[in-house]
Structure formats: structure tokens, C-alpha cells
C-alpha atoms as a PDB file:
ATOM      1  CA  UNK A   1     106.425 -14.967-130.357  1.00  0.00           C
ATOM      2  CA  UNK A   2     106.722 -13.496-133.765  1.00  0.00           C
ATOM      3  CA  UNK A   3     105.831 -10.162-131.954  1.00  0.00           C
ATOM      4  CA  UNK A   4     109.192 -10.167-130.197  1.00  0.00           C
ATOM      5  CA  UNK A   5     111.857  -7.900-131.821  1.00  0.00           C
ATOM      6  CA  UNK A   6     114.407  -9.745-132.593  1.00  0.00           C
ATOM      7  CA  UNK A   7     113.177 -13.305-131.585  1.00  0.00           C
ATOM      8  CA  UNK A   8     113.017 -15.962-134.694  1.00  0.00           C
ATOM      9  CA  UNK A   9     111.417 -19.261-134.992  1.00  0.00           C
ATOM     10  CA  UNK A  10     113.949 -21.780-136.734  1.00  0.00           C
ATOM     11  CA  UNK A  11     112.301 -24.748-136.623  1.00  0.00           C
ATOM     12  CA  UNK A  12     109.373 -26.544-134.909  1.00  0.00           C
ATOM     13  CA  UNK A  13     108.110 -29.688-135.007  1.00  0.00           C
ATOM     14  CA  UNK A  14     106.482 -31.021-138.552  1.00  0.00           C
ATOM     15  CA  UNK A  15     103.241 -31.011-138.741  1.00  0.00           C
ATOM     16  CA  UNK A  16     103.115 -34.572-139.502  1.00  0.00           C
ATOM     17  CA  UNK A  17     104.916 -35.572-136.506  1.00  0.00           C
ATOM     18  CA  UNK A  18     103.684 -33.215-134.302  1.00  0.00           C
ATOM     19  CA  UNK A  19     101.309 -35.277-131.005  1.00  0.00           C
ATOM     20  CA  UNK A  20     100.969 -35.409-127.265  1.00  0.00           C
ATOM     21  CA  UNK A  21     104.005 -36.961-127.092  1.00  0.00           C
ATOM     22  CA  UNK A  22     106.812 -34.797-129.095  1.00  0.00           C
ATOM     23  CA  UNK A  23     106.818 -31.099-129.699  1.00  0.00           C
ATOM     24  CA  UNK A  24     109.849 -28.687-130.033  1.00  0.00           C
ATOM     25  CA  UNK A  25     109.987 -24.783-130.937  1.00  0.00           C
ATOM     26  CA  UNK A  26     113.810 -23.718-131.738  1.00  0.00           C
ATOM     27  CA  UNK A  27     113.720 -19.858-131.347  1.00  0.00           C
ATOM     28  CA  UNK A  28     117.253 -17.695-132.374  1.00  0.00           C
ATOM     29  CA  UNK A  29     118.353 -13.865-131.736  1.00  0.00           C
ATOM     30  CA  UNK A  30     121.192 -12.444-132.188  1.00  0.00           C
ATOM     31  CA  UNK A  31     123.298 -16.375-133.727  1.00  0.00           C
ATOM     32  CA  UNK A  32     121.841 -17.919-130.200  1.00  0.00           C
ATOM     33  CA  UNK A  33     119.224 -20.544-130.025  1.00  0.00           C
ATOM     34  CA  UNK A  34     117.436 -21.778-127.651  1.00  0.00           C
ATOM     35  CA  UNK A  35     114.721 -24.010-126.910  1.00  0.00           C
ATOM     36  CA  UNK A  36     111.555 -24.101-125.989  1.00  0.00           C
ATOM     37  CA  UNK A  37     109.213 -26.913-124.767  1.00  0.00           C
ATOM     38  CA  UNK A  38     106.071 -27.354-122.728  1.00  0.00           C
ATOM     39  CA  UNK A  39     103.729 -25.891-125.611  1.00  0.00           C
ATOM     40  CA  UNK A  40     100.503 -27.476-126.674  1.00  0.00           C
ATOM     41  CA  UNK A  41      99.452 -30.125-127.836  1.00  0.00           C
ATOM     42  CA  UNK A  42     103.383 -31.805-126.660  1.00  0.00           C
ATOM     43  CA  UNK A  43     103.636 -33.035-123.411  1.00  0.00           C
ATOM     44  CA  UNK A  44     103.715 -30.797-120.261  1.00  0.00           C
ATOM     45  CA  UNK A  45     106.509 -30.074-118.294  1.00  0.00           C
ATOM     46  CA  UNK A  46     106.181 -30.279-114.641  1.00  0.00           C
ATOM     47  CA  UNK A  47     105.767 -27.885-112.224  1.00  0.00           C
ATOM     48  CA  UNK A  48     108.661 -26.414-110.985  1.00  0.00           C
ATOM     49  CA  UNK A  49     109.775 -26.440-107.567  1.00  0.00           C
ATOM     50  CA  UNK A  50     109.623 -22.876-106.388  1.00  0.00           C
ATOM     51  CA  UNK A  51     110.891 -21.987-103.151  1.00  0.00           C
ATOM     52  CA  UNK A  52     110.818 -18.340-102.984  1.00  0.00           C
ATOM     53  CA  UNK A  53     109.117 -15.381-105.084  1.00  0.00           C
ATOM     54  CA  UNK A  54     110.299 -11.846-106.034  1.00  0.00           C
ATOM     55  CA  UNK A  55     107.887  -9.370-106.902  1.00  0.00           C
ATOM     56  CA  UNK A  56     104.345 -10.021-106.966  1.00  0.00           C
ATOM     57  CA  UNK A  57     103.602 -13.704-106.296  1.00  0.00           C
ATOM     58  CA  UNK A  58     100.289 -15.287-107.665  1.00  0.00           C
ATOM     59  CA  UNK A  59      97.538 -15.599-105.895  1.00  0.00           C
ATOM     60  CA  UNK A  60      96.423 -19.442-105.401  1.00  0.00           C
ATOM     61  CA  UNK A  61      98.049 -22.416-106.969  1.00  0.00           C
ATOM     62  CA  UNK A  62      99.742 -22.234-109.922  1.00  0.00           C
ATOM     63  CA  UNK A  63      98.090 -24.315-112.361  1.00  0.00           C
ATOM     64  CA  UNK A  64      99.674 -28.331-113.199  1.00  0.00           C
ATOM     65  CA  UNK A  65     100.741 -28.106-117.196  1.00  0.00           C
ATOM     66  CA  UNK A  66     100.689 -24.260-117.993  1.00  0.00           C
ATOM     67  CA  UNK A  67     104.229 -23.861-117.073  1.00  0.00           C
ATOM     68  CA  UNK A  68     106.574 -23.140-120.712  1.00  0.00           C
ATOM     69  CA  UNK A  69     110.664 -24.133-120.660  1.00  0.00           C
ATOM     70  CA  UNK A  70     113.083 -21.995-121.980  1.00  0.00           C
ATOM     71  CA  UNK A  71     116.933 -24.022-122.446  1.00  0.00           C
ATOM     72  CA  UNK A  72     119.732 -23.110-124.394  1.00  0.00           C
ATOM     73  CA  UNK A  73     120.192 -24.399-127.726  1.00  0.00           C
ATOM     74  CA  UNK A  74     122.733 -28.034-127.934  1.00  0.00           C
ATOM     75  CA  UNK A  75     125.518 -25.629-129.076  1.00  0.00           C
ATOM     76  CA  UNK A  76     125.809 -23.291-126.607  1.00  0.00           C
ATOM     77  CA  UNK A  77     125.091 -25.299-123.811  1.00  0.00           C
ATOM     78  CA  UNK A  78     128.621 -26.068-123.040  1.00  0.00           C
ATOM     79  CA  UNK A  79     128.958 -22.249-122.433  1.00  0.00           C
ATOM     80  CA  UNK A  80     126.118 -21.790-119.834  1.00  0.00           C
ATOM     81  CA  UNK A  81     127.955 -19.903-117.525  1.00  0.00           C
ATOM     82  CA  UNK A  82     129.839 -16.837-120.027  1.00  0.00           C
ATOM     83  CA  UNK A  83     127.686 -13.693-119.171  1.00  0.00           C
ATOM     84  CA  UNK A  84     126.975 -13.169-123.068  1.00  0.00           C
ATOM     85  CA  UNK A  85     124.837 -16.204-123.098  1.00  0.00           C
ATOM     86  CA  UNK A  86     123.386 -15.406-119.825  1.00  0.00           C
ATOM     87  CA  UNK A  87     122.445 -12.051-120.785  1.00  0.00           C
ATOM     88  CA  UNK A  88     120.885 -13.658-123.893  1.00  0.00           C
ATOM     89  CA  UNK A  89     118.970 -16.216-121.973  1.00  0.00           C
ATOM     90  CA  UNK A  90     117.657 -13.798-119.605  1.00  0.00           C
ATOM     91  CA  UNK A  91     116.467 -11.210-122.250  1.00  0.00           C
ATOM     92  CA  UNK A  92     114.661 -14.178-124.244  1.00  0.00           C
ATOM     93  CA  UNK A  93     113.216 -15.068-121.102  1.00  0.00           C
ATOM     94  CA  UNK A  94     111.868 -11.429-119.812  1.00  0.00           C
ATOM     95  CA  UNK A  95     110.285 -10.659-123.490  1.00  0.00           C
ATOM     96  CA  UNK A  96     108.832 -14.330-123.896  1.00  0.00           C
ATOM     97  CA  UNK A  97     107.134 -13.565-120.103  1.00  0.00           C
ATOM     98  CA  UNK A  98     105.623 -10.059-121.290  1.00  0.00           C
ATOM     99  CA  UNK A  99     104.556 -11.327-124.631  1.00  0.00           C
ATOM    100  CA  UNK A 100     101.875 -13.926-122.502  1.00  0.00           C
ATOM    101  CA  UNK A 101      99.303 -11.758-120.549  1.00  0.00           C
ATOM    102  CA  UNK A 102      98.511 -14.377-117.889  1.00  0.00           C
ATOM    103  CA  UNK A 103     102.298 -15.163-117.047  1.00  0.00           C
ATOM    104  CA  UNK A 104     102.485 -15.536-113.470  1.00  0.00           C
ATOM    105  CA  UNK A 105     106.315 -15.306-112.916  1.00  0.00           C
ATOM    106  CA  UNK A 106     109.819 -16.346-114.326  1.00  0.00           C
ATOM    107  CA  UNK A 107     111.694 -19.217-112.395  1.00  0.00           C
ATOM    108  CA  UNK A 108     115.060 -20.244-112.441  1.00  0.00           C
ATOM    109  CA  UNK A 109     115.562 -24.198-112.131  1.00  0.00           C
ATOM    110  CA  UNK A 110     118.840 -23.545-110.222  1.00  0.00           C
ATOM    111  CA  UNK A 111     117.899 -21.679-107.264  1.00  0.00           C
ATOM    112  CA  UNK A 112     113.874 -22.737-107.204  1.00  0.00           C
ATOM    113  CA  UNK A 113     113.454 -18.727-107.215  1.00  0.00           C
ATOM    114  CA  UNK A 114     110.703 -17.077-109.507  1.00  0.00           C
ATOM    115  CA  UNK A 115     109.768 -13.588-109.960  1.00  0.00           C
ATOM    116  CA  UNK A 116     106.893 -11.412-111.883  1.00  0.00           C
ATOM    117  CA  UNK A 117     107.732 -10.239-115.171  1.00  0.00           C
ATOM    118  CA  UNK A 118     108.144  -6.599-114.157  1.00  0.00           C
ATOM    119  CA  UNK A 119     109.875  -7.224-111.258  1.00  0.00           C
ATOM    120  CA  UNK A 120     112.549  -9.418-113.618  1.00  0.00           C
ATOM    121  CA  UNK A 121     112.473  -7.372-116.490  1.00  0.00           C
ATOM    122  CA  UNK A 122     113.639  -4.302-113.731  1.00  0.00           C
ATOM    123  CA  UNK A 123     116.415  -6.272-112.427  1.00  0.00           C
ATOM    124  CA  UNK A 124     118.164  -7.264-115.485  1.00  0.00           C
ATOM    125  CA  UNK A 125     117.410  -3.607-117.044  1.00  0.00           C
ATOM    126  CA  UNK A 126     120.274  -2.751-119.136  1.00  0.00           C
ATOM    127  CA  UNK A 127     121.644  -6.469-118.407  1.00  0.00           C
ATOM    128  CA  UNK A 128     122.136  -7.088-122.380  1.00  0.00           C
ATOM    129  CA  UNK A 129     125.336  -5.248-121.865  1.00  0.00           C
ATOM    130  CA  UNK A 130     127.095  -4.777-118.888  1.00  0.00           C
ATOM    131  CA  UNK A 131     124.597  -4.023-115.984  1.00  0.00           C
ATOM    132  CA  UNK A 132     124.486  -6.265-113.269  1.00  0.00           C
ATOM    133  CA  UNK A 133     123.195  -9.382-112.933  1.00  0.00           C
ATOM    134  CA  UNK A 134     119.804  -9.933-111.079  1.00  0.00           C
ATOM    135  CA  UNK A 135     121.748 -12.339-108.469  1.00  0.00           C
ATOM    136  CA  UNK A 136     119.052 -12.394-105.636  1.00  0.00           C
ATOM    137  CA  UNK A 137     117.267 -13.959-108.260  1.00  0.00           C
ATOM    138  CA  UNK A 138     119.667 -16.479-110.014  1.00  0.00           C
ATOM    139  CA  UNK A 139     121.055 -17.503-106.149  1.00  0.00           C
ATOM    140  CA  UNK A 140     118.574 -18.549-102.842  1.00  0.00           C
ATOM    141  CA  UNK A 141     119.935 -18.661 -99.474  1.00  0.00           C
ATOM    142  CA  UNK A 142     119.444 -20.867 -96.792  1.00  0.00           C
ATOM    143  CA  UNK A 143     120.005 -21.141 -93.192  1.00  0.00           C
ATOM    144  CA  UNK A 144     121.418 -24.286 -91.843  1.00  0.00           C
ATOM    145  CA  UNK A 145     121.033 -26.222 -88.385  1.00  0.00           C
ATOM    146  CA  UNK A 146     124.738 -24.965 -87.422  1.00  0.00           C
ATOM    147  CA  UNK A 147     124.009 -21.024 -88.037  1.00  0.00           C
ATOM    148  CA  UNK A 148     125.955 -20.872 -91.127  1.00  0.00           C
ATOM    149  CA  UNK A 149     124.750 -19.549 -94.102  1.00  0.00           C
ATOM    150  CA  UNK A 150     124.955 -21.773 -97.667  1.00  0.00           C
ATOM    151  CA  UNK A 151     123.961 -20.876-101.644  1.00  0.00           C
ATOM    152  CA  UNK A 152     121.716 -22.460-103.837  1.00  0.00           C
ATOM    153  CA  UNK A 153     122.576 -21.718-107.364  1.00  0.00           C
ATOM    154  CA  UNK A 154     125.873 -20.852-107.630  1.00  0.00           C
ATOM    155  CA  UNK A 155     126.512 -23.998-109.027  1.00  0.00           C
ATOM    156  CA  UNK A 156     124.897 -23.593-112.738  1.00  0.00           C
ATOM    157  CA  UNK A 157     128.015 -21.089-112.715  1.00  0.00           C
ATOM    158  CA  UNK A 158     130.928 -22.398-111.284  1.00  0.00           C
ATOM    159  CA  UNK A 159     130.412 -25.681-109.992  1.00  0.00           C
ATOM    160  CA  UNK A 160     130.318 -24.374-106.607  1.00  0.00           C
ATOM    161  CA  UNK A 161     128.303 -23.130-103.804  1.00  0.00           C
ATOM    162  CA  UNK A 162     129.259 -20.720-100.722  1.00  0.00           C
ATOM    163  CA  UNK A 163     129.042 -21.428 -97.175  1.00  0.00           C
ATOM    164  CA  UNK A 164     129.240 -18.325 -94.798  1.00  0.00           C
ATOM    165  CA  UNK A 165     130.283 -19.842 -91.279  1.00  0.00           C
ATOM    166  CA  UNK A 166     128.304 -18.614 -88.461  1.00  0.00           C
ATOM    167  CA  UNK A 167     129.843 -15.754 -86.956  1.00  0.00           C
ATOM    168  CA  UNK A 168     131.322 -13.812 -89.711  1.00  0.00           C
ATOM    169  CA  UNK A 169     128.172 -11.588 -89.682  1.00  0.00           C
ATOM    170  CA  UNK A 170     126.029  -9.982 -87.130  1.00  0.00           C
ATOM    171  CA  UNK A 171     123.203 -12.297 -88.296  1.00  0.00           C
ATOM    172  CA  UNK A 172     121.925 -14.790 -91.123  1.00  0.00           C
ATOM    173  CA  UNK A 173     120.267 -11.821 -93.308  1.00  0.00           C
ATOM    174  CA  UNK A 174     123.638  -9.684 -93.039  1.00  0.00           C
ATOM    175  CA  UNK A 175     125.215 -13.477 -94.103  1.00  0.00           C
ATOM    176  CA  UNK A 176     122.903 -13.377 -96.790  1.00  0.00           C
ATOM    177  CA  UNK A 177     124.260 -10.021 -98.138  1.00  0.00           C
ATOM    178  CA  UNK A 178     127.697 -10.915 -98.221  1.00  0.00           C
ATOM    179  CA  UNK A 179     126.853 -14.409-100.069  1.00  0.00           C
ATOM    180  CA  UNK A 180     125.253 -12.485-102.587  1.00  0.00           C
ATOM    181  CA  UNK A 181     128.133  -9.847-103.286  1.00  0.00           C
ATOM    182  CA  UNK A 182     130.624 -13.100-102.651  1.00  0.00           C
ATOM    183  CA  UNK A 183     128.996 -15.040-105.287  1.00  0.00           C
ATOM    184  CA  UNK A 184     128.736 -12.223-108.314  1.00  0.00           C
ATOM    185  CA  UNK A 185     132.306 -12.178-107.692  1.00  0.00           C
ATOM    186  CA  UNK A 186     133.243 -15.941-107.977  1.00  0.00           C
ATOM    187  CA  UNK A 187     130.980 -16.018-111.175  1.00  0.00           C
ATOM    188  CA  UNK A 188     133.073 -13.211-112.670  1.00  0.00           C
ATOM    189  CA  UNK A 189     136.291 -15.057-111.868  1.00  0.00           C
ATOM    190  CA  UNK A 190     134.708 -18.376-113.530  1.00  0.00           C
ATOM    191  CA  UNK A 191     135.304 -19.974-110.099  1.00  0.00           C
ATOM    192  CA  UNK A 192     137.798 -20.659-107.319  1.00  0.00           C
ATOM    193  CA  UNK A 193     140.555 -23.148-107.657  1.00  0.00           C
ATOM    194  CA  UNK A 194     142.484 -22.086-104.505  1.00  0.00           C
ATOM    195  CA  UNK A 195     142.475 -20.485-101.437  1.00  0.00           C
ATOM    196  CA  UNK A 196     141.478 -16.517-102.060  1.00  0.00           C
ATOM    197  CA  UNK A 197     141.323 -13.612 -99.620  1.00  0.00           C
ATOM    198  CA  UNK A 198     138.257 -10.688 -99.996  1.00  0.00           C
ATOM    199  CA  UNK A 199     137.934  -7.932 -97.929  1.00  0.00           C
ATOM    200  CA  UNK A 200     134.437  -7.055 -97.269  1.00  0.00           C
ATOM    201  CA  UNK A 201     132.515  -3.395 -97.817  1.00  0.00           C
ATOM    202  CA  UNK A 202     133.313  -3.094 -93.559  1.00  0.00           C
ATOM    203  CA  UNK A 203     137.167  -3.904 -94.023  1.00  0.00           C
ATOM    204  CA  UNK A 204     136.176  -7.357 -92.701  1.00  0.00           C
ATOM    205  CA  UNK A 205     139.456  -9.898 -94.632  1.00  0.00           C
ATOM    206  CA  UNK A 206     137.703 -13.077 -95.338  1.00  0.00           C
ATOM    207  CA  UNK A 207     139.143 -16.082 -96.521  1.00  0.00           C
ATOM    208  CA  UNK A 208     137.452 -18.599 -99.444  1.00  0.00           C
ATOM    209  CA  UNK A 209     138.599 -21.815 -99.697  1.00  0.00           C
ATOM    210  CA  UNK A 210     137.005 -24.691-102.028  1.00  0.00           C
ATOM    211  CA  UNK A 211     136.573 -27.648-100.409  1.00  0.00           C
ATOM    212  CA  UNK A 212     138.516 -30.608-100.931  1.00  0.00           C
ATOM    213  CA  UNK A 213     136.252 -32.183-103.489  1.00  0.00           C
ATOM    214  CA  UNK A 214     135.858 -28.494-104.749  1.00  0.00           C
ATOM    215  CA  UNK A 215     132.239 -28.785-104.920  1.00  0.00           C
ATOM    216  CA  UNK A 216     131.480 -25.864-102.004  1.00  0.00           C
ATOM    217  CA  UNK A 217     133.662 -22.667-100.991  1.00  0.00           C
ATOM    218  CA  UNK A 218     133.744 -22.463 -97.287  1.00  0.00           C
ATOM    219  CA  UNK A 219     133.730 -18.689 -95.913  1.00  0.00           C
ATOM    220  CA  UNK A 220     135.638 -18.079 -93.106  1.00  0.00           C
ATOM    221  CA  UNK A 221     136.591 -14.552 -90.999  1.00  0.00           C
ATOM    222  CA  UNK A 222     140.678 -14.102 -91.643  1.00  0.00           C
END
């Protein structure tokens, strides 16, 4: 870690308290910490739940106890979703992934999606500033029983995930697209209170509405 540019270690834990049971690394770049868990000899965290990789994925099992945790430091959590923090996260996370020659991949909690290093560290190239985000990797997609489409992810953001209703698009992947470009744009606007109306890249209208617990944005042709 000290080989990162950029990338400090505050504090860990003292050497006198340090066990099995209790170990902490605080790292900090740029004013933003964040922490880091699952190192040896603390306790390991458990395997994450990956549903889908990007890239390259590993071949085998991935091994019980190897897996590191990256979380935002206690006063920035509140802020989560504001793209600076993101972008911070994100970066941490790509050069902490290239620094260890045997990482496997990069997964994100929210949508159970990991990736290979390279294949991360391309998508969020020029990310620190204002390049996109690497949203196929942040958000998952699923199909349901009904034919519509619904996010997975979207929620670390806003709160909130999308549901495409069937027929909107000529199939589920094409459904998938336009969740994708729907969703950057609700995590730019912070969210959706009300009722909104997009028009699509085809001149399709579409109407979002949250429901009425405002826990999922229903999709639906104008």
C-alpha cells in the first residue's frame, strides 16, 4: 500500500491490541478516508455474493478468507452517493487491486457484480474527473417472471431501483440498455421525487414514476 501514489496509512490497529479478532487499516488520499478490513491476522470477511463478472473471471473457486473490504471512512459515509466520493472510492479501489498480483477481481456489494482489475481500471479511466461512470458495473439487471426488466444497485445511490415494464423494448437485453442509460441519469439528478418524462435515443417518451413507497421507479412507454 505504501507503493500507491497518493494513498496514506493513518492509523491501524496497535500492536498491542492487534489478534484474530480486531484489526483495522484507515487509509486517506486526497482529505478522504476510508477503510479497510479483512487483512491478516483480523478476522476474515466473507465471501461475497457475486452474481455476474466483467472481464476475465477466475478460473475455479475463489478462495473462503482472501477476499479484502474497502468502505468509506465514518465521515463521509453520509455522502456515499456525491460522484466526488465515488470517484475517490473507485480510484482507491482500482490501485489497491493492481498493487496485489493475485487479485482476482473487484466487486461491488450493491449489485453482486465483480470485474478484473484491468477491465475496471478501463472503465473508470479518466473517472477521477468527469468521465463516466462504469455503470454496467455499479448496476446488475434482472429479468423477472412478468417480462419486465428491474435494477439491482441503484439503490446505494438514490434509494431507488428501476423497473422497465415489458413491452417498452424489443426485448429484455434492449431493456437492459435503456435501464442502464435511465439509471446514470437518476443518479445525476440525486433521485426522483415525482413523476418525470425521458425521451429515449429512438424518440421513444417514457414516463418514470416512483412508487408509492418511493422505494422503485416504474418505467412505463408514454
Amino acid at each position: 500500500m505504501a507503493a500507491i501514489e497518493g494513498l496514506n496509512l493513518v492509523r491501524d490497529t496497535p500492536s498491542e491490541i492487534a489478534s484474530e479478532e480486531t484489526l483495522w487499516v484507515e487509509l486517506q488520499r486526497d482529505g478522504l478516508t476510508y477503510d479497510c478490513s479483512g487483512l491478516t491476522p483480523g478476522p476474515a470477511n466473507a465471501m461475497p455474493d457475486i452474481t455476474r463478472w466483467l472481464g476475465s473471471q477466475p478460473e475455479g473457486s475463489l478462495i473462503p478468507g482472501s477476499h479484502i473490504g474497502l468502505g468509506l471512512g465514518p465521515h463521509i459515509r453520509a455522502g456515499q452517493a456525491l460522484l466526488p466520493i465515488l470517484r475517490g472510492l473507485l480510484k482507491v479501489a482500482v490501485d489497491l487491486a493492481g498493487s496485489f498480483e493475485d487479485c482476482a477481481g473487484v466487486c461491488w456489494l450493491a449489485s453482486r457484480m465483480a470485474a478484473d482489475p484491468k477491465s475496471l481500471e478501463s472503465m473508470i479511466a479518466g473517472g477521477n474527473g468527469t468521465g463516466p461512470l462504469p455503470i454496467s458495473w455499479l448496476m446488475a439487471t434482472h429479468d423477472t417472471a412478468e417480462g419486465h426488466v428491474v435494477t439491482e444497485g441503484l439503490a446505494y445511490f438514490s434509494g431507488q431501483e428501476l423497473r422497465i415494464r415489458s413491452g417498452i423494448a424489443q426485448d429484455t437485453s434492449e431493456a437492459a440498455l435503456l435501464a442502464l442509460r435511465l439509471a446514470n441519469q437518476v443518479i445525476h439528478m440525486g433521485g426522483l421525487e415525482g413523476s418525470e418524462r425521458f425521451t429515449g435515443p429512438d424518440g421513444l417518451v417514457l414516463t418514470l414514476e416512483p412508487s408509492g413507497d418511493g422505494g422503485l421507479i416504474d418505467v412505463r412507454r408514454d
